[in-house]
N, C-alpha and C. Protein backbone atom coordinates (compact mmCIF):
# COMPACT_ATOMS: atom_id res chain seq x y z
N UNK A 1 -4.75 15.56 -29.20
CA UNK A 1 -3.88 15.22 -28.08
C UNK A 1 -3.69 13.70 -28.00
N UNK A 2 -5.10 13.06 -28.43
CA UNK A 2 -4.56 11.54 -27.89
C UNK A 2 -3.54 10.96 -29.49
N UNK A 3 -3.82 11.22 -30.28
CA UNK A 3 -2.83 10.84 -31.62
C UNK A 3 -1.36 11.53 -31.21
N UNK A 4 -1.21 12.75 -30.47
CA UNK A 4 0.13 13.09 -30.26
C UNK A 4 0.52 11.97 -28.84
N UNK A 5 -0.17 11.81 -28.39
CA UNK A 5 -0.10 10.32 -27.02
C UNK A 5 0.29 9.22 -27.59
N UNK A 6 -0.63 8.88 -28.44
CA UNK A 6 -0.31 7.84 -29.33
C UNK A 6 1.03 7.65 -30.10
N UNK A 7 1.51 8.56 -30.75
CA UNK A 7 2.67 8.59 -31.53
C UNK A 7 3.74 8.83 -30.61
N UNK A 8 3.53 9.30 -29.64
CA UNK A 8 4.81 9.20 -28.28
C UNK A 8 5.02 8.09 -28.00
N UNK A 9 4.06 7.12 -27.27
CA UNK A 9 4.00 5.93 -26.63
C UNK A 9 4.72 5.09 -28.02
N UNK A 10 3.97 5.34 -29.08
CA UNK A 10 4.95 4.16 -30.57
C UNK A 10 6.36 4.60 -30.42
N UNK A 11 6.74 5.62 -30.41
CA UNK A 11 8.22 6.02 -30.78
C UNK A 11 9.19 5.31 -29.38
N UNK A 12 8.38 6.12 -27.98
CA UNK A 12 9.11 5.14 -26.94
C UNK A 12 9.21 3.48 -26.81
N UNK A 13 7.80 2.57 -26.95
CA UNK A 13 8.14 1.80 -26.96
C UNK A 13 8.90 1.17 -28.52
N UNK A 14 8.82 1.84 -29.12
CA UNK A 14 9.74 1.05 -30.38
C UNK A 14 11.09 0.52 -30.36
N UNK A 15 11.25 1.43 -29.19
CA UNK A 15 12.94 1.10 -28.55
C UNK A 15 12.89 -0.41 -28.05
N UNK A 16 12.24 -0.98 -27.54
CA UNK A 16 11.69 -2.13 -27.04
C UNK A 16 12.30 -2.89 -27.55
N UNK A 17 12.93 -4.00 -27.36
CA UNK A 17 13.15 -5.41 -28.40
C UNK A 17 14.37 -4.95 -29.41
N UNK A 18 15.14 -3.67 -28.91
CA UNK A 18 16.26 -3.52 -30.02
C UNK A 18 17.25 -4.02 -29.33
N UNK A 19 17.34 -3.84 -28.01
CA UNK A 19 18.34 -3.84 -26.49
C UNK A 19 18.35 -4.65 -25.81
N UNK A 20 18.73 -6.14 -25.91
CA UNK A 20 18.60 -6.77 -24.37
C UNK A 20 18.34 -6.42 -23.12
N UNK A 21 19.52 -5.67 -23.01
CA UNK A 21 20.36 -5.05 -21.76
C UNK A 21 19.12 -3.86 -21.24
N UNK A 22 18.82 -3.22 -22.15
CA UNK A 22 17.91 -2.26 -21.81
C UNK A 22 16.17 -2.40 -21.73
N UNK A 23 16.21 -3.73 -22.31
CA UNK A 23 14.95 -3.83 -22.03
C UNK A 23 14.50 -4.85 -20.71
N UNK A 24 16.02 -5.60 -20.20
CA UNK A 24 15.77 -6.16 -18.90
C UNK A 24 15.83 -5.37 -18.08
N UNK A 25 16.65 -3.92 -18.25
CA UNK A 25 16.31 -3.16 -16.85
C UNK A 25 15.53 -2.49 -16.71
N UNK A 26 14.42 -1.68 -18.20
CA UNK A 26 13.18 -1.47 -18.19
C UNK A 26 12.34 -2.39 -17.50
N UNK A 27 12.24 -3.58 -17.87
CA UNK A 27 11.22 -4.47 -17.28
C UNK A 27 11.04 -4.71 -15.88
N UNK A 28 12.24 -4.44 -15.32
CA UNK A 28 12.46 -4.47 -13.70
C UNK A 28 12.14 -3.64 -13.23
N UNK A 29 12.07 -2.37 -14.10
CA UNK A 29 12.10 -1.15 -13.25
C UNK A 29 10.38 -0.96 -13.19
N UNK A 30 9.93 -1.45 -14.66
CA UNK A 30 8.66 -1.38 -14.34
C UNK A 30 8.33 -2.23 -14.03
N UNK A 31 8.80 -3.45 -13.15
CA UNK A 31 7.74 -4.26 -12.04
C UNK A 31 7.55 -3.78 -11.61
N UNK A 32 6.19 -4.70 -10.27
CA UNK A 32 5.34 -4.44 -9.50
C UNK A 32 6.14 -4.31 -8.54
N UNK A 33 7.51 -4.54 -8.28
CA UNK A 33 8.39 -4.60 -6.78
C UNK A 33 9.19 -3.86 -6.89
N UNK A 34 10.07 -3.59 -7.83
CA UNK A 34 11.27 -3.04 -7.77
C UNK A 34 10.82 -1.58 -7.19
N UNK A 35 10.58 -0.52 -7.64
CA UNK A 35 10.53 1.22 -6.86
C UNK A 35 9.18 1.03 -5.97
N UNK A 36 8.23 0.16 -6.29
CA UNK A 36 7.27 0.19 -5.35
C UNK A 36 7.66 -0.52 -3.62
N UNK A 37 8.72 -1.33 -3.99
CA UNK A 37 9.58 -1.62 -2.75
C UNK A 37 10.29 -1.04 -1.88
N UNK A 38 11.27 -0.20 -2.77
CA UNK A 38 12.15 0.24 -2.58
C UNK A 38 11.33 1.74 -1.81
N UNK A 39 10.36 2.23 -2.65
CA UNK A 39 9.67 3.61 -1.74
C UNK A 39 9.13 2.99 -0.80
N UNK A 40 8.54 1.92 -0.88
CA UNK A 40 8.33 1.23 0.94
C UNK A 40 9.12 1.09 1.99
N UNK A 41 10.58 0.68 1.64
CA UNK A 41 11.66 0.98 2.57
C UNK A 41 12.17 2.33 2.80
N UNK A 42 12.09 3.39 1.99
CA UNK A 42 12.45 4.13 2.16
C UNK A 42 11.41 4.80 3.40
N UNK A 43 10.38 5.11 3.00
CA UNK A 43 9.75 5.12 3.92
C UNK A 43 9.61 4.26 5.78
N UNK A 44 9.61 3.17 5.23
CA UNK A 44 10.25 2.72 6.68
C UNK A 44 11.40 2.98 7.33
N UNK A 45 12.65 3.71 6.56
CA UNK A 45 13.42 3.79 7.40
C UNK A 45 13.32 5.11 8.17
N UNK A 46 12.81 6.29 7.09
CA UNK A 46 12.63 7.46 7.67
C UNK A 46 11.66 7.41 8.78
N UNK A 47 10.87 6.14 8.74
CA UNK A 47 9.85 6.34 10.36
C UNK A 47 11.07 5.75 11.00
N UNK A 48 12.07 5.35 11.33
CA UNK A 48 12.49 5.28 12.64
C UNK A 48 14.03 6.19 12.42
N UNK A 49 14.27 7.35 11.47
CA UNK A 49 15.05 8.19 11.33
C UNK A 49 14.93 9.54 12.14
N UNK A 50 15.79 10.57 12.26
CA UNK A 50 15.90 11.39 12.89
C UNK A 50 16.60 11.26 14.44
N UNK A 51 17.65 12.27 14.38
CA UNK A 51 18.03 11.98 15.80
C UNK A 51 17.47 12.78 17.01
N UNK A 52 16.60 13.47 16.66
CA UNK A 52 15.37 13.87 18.11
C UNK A 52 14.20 14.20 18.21
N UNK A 53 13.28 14.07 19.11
CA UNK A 53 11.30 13.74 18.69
C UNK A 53 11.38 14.62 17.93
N UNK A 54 11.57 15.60 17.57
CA UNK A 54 10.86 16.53 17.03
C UNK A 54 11.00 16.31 15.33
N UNK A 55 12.19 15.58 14.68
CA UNK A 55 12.28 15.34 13.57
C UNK A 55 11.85 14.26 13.40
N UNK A 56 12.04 13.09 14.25
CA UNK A 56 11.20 11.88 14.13
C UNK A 56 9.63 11.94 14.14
N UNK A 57 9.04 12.96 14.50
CA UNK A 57 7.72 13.35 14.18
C UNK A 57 7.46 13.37 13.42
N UNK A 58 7.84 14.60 12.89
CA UNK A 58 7.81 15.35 11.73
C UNK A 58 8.05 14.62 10.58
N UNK A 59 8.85 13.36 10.59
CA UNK A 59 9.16 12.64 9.82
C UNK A 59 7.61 11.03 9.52
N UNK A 60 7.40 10.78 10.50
CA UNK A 60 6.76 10.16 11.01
C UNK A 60 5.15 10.72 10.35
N UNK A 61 4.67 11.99 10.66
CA UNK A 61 3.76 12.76 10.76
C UNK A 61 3.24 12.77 9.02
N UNK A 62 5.06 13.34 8.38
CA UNK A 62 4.83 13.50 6.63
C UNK A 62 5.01 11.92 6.29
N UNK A 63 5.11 10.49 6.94
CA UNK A 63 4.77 9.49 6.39
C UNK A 63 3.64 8.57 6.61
N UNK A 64 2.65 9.03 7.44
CA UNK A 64 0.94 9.38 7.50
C UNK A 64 0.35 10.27 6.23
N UNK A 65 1.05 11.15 5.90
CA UNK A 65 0.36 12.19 4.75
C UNK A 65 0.94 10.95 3.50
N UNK A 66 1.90 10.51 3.58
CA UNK A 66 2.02 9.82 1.91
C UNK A 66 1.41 8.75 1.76
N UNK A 67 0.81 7.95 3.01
CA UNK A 67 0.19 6.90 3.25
C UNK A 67 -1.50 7.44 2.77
N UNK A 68 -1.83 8.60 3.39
CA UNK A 68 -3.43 8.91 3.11
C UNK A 68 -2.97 9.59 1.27
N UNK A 69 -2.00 10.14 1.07
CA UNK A 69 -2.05 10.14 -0.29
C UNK A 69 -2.38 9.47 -1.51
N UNK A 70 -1.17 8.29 -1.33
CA UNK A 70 -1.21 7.00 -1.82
C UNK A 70 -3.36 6.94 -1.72
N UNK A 71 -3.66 6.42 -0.48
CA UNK A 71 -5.16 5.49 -0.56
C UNK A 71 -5.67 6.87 -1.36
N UNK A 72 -5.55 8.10 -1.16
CA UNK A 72 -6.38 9.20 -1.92
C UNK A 72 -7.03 8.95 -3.44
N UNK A 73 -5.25 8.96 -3.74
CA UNK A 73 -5.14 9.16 -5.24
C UNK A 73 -5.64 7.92 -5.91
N UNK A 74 -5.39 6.21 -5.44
CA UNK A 74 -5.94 5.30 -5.90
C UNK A 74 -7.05 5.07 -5.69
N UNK A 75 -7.66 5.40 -5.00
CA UNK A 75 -9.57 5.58 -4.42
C UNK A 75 -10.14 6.26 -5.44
N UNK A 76 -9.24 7.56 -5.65
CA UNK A 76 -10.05 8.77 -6.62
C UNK A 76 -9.95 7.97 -8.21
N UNK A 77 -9.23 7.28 -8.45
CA UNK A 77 -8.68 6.53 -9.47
C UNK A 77 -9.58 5.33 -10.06
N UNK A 78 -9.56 5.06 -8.79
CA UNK A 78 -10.98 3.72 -8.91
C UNK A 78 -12.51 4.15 -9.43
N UNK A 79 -12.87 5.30 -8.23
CA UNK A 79 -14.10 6.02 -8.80
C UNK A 79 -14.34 6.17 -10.28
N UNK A 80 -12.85 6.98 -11.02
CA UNK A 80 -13.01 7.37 -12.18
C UNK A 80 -13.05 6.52 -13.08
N UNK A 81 -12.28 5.30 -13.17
CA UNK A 81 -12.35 4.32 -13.80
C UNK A 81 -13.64 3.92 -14.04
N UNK A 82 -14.86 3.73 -12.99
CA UNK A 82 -16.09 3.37 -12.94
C UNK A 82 -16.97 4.25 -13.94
N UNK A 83 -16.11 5.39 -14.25
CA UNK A 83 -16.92 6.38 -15.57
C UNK A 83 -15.85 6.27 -16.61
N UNK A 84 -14.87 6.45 -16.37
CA UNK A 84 -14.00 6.51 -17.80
C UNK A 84 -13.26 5.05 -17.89
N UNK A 85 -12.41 4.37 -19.09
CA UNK A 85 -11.88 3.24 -19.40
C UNK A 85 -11.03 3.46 -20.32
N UNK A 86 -9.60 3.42 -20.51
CA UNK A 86 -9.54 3.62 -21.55
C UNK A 86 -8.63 2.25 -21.69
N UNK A 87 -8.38 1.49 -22.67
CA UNK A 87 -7.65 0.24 -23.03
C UNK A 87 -5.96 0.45 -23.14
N UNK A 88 -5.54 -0.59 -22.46
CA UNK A 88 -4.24 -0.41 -22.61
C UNK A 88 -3.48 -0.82 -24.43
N UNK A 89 -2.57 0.12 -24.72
CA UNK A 89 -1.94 0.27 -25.71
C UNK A 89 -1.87 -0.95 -26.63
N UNK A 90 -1.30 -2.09 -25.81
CA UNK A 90 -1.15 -3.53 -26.59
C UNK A 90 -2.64 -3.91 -26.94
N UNK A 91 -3.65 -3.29 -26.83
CA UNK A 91 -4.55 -3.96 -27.26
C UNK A 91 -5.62 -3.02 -28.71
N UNK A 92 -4.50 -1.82 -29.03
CA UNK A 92 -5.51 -0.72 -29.80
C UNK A 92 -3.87 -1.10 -30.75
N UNK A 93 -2.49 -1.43 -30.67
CA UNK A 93 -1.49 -1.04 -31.77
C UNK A 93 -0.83 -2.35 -31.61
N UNK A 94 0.18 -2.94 -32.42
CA UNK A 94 0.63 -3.27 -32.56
C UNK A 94 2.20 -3.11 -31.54
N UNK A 95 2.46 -3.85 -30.41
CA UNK A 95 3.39 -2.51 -29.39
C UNK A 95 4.78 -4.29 -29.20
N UNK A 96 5.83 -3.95 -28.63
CA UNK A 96 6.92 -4.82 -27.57
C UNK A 96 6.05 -5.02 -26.56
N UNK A 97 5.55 -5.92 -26.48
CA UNK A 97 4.67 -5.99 -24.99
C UNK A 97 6.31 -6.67 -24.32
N UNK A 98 6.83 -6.26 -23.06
CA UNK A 98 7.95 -6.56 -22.07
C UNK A 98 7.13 -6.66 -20.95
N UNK A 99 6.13 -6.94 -20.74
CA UNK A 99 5.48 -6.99 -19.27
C UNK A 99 3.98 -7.95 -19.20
N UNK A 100 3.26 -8.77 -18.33
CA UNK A 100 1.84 -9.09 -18.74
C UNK A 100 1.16 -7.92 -18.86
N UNK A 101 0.06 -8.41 -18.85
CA UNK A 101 -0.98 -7.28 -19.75
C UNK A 101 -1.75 -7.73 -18.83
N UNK A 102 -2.01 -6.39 -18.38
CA UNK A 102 -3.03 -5.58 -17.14
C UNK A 102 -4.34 -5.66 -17.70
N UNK A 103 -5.15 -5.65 -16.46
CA UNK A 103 -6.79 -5.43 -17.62
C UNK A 103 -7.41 -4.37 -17.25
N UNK A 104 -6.81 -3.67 -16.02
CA UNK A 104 -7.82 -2.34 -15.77
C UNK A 104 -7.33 -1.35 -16.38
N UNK A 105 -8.30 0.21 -16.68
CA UNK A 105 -8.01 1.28 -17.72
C UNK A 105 -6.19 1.50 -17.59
N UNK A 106 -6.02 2.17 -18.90
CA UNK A 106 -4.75 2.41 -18.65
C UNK A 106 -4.60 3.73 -18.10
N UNK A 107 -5.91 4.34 -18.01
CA UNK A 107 -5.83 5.93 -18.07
C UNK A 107 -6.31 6.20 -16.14
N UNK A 108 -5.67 7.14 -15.62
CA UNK A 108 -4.78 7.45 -15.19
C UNK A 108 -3.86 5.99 -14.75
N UNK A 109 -1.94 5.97 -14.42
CA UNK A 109 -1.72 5.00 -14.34
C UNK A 109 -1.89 4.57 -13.03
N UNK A 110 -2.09 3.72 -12.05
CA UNK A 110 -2.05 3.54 -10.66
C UNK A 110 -0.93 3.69 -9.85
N UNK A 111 0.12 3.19 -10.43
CA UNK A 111 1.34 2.83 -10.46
C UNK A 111 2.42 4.56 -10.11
N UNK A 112 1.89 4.66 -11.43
CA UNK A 112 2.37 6.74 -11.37
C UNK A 112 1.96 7.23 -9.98
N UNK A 113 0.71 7.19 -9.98
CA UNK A 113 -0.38 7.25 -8.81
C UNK A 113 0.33 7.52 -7.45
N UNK A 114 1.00 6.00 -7.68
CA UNK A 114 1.30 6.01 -5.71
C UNK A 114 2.90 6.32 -5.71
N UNK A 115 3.38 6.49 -7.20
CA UNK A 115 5.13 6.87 -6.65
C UNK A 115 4.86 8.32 -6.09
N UNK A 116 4.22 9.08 -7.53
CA UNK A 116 4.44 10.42 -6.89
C UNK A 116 3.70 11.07 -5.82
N UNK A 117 3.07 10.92 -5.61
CA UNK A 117 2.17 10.70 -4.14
C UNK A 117 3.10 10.44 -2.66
N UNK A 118 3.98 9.42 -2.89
CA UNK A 118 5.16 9.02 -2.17
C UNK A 118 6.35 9.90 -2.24
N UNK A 119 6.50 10.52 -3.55
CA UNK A 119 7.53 11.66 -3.61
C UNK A 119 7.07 12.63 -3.01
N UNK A 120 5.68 13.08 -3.92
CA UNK A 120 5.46 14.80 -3.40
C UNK A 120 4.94 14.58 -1.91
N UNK A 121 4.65 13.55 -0.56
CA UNK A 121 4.78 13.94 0.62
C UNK A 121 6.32 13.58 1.15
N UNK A 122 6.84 13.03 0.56
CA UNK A 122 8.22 13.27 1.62
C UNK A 122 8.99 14.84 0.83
N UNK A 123 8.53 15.42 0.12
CA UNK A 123 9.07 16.57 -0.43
C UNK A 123 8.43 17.61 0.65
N UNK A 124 7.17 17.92 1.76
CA UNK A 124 6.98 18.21 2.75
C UNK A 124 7.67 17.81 3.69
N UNK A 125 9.04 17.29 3.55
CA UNK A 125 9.24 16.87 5.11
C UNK A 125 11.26 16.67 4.90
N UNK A 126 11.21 16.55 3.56
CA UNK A 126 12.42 16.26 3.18
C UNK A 126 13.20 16.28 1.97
N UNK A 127 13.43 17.27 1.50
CA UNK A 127 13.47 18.12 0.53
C UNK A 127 14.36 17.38 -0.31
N UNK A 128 15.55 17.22 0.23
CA UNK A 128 17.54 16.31 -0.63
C UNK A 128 16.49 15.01 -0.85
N UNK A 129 15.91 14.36 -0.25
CA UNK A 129 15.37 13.09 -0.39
C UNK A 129 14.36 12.91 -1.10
N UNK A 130 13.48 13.84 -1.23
CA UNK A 130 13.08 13.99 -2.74
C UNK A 130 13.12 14.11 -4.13
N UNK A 131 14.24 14.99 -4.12
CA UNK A 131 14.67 15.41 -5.36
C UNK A 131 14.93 14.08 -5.41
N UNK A 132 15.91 12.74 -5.17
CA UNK A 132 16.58 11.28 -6.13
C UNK A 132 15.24 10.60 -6.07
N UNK A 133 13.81 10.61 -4.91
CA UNK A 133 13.02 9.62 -5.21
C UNK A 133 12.09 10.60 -6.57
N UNK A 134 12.33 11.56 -6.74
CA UNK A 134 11.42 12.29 -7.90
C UNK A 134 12.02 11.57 -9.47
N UNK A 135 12.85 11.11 -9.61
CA UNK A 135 14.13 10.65 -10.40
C UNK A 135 13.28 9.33 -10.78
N UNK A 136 13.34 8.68 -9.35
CA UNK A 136 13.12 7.40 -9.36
C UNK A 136 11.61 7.31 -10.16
N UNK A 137 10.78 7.66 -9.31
CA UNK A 137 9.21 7.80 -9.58
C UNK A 137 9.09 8.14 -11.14
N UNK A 138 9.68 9.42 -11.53
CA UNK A 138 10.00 9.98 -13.27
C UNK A 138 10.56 7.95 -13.92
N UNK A 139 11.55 7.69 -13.56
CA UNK A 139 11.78 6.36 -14.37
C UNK A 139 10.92 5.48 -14.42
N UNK A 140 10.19 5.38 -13.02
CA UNK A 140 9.19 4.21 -13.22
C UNK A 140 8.20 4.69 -14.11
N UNK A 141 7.59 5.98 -14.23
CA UNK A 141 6.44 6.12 -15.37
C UNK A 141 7.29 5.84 -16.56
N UNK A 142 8.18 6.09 -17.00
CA UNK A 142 8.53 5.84 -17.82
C UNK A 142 8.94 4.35 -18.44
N UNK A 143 9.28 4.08 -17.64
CA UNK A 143 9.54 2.73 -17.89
C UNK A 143 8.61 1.70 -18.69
N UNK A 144 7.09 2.19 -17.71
CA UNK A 144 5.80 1.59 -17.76
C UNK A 144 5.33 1.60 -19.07
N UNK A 145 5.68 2.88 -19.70
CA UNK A 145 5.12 3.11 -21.45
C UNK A 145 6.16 2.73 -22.08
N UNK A 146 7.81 2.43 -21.86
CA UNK A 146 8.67 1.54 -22.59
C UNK A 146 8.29 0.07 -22.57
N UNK A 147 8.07 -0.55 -21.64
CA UNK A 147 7.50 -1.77 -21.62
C UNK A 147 5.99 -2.28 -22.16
N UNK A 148 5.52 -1.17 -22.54
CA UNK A 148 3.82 -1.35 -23.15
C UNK A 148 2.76 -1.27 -22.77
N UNK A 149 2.61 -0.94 -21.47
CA UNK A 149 1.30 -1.08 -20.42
C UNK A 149 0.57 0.40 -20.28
N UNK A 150 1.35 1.10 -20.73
CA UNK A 150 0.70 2.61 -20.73
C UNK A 150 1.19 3.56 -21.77
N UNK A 151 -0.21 4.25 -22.28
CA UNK A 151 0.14 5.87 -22.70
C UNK A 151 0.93 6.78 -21.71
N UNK A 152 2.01 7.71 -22.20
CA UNK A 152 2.40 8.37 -21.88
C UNK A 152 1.42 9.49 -20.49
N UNK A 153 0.35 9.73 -21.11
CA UNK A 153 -0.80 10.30 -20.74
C UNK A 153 -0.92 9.69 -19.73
N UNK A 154 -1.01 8.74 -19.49
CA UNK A 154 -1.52 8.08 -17.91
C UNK A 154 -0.95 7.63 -17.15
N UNK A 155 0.66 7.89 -17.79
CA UNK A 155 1.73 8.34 -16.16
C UNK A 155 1.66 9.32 -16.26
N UNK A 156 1.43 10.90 -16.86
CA UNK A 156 1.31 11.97 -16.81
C UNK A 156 -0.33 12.31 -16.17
N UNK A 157 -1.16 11.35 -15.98
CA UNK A 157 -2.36 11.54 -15.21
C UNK A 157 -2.08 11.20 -13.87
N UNK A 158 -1.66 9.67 -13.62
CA UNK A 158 -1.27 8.92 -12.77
C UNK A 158 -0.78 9.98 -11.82
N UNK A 159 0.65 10.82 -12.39
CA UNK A 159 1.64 11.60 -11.58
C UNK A 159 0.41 12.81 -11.05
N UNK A 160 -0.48 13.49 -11.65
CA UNK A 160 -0.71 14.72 -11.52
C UNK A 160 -2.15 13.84 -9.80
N UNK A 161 -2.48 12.79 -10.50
CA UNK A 161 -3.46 12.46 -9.23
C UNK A 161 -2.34 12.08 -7.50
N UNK A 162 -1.62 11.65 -8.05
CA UNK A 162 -0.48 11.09 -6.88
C UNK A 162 -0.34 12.74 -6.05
N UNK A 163 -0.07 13.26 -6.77
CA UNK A 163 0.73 14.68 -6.49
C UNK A 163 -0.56 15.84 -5.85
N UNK A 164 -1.79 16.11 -6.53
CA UNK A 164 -2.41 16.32 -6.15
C UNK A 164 -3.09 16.18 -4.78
N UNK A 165 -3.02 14.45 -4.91
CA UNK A 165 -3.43 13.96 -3.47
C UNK A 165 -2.47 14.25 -2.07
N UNK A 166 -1.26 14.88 -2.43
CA UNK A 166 -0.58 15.09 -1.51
C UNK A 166 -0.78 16.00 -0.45
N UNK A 167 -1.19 17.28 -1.33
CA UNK A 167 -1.87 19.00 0.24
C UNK A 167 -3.31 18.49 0.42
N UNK A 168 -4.06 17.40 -0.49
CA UNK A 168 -5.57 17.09 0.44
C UNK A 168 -5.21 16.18 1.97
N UNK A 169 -4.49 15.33 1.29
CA UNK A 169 -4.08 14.43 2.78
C UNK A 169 -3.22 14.81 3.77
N UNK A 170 -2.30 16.27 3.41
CA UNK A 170 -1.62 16.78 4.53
C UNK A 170 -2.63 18.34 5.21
N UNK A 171 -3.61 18.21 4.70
CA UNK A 171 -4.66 19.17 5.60
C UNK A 171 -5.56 17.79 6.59
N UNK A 172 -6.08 16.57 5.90
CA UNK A 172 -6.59 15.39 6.70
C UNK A 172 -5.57 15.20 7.49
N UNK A 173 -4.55 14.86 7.69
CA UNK A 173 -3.70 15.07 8.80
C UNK A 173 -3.41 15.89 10.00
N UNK A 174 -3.59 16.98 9.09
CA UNK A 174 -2.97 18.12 9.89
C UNK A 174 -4.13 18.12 10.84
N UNK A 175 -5.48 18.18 10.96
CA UNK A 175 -7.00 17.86 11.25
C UNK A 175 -6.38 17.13 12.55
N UNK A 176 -6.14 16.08 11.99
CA UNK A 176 -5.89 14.87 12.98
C UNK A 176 -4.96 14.88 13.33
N UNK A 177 -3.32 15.89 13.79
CA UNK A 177 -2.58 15.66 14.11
C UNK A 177 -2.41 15.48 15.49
N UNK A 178 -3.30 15.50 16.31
CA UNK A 178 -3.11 15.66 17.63
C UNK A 178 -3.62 14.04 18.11
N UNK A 179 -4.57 13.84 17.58
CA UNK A 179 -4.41 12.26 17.55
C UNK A 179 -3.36 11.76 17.10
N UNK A 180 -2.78 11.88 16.26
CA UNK A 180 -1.98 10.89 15.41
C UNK A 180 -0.46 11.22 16.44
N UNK A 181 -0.28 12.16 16.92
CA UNK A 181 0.45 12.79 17.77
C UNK A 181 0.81 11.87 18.92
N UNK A 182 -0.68 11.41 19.63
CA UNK A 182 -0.75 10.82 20.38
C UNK A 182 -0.95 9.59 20.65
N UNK A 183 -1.20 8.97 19.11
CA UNK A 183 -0.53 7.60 18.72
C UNK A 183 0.69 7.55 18.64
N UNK A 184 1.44 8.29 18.15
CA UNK A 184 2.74 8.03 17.82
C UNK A 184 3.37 7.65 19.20
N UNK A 185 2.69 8.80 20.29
CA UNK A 185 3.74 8.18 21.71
C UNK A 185 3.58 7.26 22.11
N UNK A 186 2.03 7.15 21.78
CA UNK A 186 1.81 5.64 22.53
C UNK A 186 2.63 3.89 21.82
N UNK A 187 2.73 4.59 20.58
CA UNK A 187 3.47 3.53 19.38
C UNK A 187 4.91 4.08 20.40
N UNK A 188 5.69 4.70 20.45
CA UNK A 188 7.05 4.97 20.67
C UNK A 188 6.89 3.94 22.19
N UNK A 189 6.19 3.65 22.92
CA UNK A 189 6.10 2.98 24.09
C UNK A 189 6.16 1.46 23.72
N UNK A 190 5.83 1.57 22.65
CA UNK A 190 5.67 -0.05 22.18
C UNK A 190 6.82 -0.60 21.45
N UNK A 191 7.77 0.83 21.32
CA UNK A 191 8.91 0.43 20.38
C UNK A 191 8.95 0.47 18.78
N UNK A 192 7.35 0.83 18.43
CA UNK A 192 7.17 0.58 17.01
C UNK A 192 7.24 2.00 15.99
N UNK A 193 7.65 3.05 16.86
CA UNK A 193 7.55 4.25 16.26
C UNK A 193 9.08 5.37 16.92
């Protein structure tokens, strides 16, 4: 499996360095800002979206679950790292490095981690608006192993921990919804919710 990883990640990034055009909008896409921004706004707007409490909750409620997702999946990520390591690509092959060079494992990716994590809880709450950020999240792993910083494998880990972490943190919620319930009004008094 990892030689069929291996020979994926060579063939994708080989594309690297043929394309100007395509390897500046790879490189953007896999920055640290571009979709990791952009799912931050998105998210902010849906907390002050919906036109009555009950969807603004609900909306509100599933962007608490992508928030405990997100810390889930990168917590669980960290742990594992502390037993497993595995080296990023530019440093085992010969690769287009298009990005600096990271020093923590490449295996699961972090990055994967918190898009889909960010997809699969607004896919609890908002189905049309998932499907284009699932798109998005799919490009950024990808991107990440066109630009050199990851095996295929560890946006395909990355995604499965993000995603995973999504029904643990919407049962921790759900637990706590009556608090969080009752933050929210007290936030809606303050204007901030």
């Amino acid at each position: 499996m990892r030689e069929l990883d291996e020979v994926i990640f060579l063939w994708v990034n080989g594309w690297a360095g043929k394309f100007t055009a395509l390897d500046e909008v790879m490189r953007l896409i896999a920055s640290d800002y571009l979709v990791p921004v952009t799912l931050a706004l998105i998210l902010f707007a849906l907390w002050f979206a919906g036109t009555d409490l009950e969807t603004r909750e609900r909306y509100q409620i599933g962007i608490l679950v992508a928030v405990f997702a997100v810390a889930l999946a990168n917590s669980s990520i960290e742990v594992l790292n502390n037993f497993y390591f595995r080296d990023r690509p530019f440093l085992n092959h010969e690769v287009e490095l298009l990005f600096y060079r990271p020093t923590d494992s490449s295996f699961p990716s972090n990055s994967a981690a918190a898009a889909f994590a960010i997809t699969g809880s607004v896919g609890l709450f908002h189905r049309r608006l998932a499907i284009v950020i699932v798109s998005l999240a799919a490009l950024y792993a990808f991107s990440r192993v066109y630009v050199g910083v990851h095996y295929p494998l560890d946006v395909l880990g990355g995604a499965v921990f993000g995603l995973v972490a999504v029904p643990i943190a919407a049962v921790v919620v759900g637990v706590m919804r009556p608090v969080l319930l009752l933050s929210l009004r007290w936030m809606r008094l303050m204007l901030v919710a």
